[in-house]
N, C-alpha and C. Protein backbone atom coordinates (compact mmCIF):
# COMPACT_ATOMS: atom_id res chain seq x y z
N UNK A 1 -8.13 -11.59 33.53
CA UNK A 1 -8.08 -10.14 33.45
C UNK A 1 -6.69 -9.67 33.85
N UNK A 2 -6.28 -8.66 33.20
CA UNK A 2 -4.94 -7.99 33.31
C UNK A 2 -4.92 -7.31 34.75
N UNK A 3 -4.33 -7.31 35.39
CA UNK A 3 -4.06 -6.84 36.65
C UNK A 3 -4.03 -4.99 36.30
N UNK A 4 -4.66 -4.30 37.35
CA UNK A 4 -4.86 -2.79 37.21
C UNK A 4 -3.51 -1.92 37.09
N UNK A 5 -3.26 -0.98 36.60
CA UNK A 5 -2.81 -0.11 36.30
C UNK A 5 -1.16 -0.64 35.55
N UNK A 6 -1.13 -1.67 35.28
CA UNK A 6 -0.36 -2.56 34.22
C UNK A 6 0.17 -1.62 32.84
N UNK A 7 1.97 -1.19 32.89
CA UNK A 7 2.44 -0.31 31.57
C UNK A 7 3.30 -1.62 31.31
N UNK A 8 2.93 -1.72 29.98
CA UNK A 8 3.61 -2.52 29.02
C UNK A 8 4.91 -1.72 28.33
N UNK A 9 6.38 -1.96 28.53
CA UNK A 9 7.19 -1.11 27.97
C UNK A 9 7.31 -1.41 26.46
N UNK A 10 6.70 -2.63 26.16
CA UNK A 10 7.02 -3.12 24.43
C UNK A 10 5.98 -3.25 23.92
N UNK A 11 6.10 -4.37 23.37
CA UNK A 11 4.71 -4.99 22.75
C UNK A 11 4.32 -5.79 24.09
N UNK A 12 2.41 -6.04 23.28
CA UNK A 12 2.25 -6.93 23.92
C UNK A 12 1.25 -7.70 22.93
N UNK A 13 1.21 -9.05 22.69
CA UNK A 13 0.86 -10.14 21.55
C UNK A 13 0.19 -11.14 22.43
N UNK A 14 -1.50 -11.04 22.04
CA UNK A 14 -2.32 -12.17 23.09
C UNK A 14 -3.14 -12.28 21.38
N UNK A 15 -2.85 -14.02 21.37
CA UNK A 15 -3.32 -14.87 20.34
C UNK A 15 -4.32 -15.64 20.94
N UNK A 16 -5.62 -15.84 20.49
CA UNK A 16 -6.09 -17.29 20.87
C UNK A 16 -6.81 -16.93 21.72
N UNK A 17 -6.75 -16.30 22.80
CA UNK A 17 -7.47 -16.23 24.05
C UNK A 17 -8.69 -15.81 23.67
N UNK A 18 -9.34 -17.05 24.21
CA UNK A 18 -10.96 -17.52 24.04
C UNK A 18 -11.74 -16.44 24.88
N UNK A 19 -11.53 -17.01 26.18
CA UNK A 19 -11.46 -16.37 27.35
C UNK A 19 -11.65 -15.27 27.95
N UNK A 20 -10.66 -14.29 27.39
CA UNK A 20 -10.43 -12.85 27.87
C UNK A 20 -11.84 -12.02 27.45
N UNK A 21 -11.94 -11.80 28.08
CA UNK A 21 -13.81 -10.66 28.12
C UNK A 21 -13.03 -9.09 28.28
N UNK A 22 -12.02 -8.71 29.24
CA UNK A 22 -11.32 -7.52 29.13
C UNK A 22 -9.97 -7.46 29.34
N UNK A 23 -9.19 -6.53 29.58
CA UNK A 23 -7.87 -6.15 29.61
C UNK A 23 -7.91 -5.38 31.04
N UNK A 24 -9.15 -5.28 31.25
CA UNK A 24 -8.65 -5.05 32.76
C UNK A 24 -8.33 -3.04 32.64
N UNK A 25 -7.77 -2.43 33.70
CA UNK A 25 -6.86 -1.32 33.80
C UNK A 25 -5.94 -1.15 32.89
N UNK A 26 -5.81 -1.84 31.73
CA UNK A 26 -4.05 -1.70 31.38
C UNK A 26 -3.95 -0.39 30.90
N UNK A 27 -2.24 0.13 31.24
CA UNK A 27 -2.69 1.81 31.04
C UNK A 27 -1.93 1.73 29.90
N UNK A 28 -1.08 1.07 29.44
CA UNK A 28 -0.20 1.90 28.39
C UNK A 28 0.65 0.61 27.96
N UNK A 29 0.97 0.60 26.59
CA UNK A 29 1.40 -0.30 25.50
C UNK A 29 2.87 0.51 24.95
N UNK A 30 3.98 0.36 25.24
CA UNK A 30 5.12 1.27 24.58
C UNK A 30 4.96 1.27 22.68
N UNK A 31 4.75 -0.16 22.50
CA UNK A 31 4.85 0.06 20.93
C UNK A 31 3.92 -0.97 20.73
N UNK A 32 3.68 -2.05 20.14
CA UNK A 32 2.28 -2.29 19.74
C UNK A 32 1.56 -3.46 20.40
N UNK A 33 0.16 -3.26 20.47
CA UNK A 33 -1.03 -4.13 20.95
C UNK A 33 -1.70 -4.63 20.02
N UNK A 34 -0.99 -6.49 19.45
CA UNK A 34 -1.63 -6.99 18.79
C UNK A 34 -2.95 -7.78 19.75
N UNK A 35 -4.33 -8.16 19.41
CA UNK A 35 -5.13 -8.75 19.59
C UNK A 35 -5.60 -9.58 18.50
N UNK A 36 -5.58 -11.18 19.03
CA UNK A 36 -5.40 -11.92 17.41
C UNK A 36 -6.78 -13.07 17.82
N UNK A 37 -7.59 -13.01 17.09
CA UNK A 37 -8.71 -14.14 17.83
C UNK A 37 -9.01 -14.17 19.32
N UNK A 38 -9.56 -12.76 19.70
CA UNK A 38 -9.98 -13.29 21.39
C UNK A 38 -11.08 -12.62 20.97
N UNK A 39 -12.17 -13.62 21.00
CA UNK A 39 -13.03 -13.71 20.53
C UNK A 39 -14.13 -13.59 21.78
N UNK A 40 -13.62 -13.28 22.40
CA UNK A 40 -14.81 -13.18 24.28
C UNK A 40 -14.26 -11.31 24.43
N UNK A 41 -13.53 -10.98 24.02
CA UNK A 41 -13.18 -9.23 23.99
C UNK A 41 -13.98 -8.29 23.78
N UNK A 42 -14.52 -7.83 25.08
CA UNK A 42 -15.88 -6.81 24.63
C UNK A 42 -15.60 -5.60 24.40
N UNK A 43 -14.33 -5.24 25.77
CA UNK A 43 -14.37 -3.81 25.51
C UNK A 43 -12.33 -3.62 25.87
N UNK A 44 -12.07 -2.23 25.42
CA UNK A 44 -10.89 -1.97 25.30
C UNK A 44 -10.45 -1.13 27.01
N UNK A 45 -9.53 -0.83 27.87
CA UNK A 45 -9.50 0.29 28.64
C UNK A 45 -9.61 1.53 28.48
N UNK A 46 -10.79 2.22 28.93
CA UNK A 46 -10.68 3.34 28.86
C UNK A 46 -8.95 4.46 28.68
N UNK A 47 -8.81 5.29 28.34
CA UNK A 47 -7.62 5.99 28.46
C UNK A 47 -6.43 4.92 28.14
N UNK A 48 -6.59 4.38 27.45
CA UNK A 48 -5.35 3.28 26.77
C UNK A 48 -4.77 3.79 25.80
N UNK A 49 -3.34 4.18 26.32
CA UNK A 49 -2.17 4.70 25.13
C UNK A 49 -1.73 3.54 24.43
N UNK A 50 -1.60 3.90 23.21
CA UNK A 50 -0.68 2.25 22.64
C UNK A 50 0.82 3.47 21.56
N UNK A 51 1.52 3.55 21.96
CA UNK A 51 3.24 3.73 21.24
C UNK A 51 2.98 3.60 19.88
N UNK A 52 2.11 2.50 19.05
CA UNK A 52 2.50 2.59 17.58
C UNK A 52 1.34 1.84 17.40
N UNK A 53 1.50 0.74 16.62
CA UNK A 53 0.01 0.32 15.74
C UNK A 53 -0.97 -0.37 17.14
N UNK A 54 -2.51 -0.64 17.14
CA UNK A 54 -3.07 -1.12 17.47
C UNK A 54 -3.71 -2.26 16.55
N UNK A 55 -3.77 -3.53 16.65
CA UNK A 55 -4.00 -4.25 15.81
C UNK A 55 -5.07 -5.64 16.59
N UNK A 56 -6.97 -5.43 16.30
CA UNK A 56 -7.93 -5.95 16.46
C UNK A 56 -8.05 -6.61 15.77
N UNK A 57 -7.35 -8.05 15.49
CA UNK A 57 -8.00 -9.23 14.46
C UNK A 57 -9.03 -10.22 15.10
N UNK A 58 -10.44 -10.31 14.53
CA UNK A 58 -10.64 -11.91 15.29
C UNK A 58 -11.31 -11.44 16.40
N UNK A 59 -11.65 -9.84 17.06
CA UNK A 59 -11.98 -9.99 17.97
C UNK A 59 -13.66 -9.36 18.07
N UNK A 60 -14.28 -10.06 17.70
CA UNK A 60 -15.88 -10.74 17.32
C UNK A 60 -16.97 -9.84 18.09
N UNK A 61 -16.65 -9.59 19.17
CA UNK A 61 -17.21 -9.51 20.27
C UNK A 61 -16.82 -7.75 20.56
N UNK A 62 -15.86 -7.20 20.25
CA UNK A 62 -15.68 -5.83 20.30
C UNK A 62 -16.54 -5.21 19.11
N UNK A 63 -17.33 -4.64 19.66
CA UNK A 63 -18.48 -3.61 19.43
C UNK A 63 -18.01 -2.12 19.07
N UNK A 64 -17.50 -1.60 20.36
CA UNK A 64 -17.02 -0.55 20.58
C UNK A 64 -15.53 -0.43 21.22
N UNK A 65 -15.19 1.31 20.58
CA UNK A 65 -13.81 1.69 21.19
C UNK A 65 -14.23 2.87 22.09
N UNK A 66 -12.49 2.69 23.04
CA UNK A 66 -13.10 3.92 23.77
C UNK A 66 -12.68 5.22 22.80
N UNK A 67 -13.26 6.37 22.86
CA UNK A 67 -13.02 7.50 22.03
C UNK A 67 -11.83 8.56 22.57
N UNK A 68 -11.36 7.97 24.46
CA UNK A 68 -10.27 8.62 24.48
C UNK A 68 -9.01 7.73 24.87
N UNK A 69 -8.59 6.98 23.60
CA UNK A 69 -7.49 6.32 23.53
C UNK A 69 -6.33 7.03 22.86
N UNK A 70 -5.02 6.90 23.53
CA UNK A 70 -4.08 7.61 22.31
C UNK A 70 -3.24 6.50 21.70
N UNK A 71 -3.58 6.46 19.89
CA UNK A 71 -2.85 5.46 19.52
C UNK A 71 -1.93 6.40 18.72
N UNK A 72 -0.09 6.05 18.86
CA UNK A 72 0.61 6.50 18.42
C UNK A 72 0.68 6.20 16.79
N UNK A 73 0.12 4.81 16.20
CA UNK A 73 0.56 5.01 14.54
C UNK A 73 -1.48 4.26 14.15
N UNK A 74 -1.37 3.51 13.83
CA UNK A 74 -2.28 3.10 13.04
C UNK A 74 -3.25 2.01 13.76
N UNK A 75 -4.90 2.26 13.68
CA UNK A 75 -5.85 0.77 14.04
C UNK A 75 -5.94 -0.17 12.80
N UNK A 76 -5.64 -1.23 13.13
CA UNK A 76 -5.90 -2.41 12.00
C UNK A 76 -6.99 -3.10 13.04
N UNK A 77 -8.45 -2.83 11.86
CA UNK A 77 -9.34 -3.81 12.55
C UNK A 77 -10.75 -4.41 11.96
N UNK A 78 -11.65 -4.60 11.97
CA UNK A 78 -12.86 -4.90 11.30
C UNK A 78 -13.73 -4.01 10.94
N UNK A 79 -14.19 -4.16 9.61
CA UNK A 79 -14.86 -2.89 8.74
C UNK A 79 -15.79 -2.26 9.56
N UNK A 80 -16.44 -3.10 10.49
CA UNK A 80 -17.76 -2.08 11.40
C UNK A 80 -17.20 -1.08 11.89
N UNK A 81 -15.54 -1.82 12.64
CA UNK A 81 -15.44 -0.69 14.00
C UNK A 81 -14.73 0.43 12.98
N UNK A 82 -13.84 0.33 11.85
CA UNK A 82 -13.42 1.62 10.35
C UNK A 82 -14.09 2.35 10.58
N UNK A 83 -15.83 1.97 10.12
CA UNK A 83 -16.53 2.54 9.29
C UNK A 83 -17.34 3.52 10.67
N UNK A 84 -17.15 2.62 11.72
CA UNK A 84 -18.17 3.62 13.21
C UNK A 84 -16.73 5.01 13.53
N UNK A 85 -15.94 4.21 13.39
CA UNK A 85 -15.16 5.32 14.61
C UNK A 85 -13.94 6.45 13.20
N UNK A 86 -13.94 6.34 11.88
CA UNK A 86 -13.69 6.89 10.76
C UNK A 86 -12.97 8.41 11.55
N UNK A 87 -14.07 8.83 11.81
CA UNK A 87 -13.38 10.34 12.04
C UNK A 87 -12.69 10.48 13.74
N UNK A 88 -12.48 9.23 13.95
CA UNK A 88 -12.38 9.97 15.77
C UNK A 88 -10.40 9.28 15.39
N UNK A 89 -9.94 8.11 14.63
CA UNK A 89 -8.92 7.12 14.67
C UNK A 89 -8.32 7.01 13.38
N UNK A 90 -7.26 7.00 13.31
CA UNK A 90 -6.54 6.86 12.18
C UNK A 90 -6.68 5.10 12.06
N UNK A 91 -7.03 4.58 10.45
CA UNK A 91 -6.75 3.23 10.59
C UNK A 91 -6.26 3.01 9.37
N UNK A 92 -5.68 1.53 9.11
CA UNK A 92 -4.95 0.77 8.54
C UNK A 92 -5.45 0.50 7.41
């Protein structure tokens, strides 16, 4: 788990991780939050800014988003979470 109240000034790129169930506190992403196969990822931080694209590949296990996230450009992610959250998120 990501250590609490954690600002990312750039990107941040987590591939692979089996493992990870959350992100913990993280408050803020400067420019983009790829998630690539973490496939144990249930849920996102509440109040999580991300700077530019948000990008959910692979991650199996995310159900739900939170509804007060601010993403600065675009979600790239799996047709369920498109088709649930359509009017609340701009996506890819």
């Amino acid at each position: 788990m990501i250590k609490n109240g954690v600002h990312i000034e750039g990107d941040l790129y987590l591939r692979n991780c089996k493992n990870l169930k959350s992100l913990g506190n993280l408050k803020s992403v400067g420019i983009i939050l790829l998630l690539y196969d973490c496939t144990s990822l249930k849920s996102l931080p509440s109040g999580l800014k991300v700077g530019a694209d948000l990008y959910l590949y692979g991650c199996t296990s995310l159900k739900e988003l939170p509804v007060d996230m601010k993403i600065g450009g675009l979600i790239y992610a799996s047709y369920e979470l498109k088709k649930r959250y359509k009017d609340v998120y701009k996506f890819g």
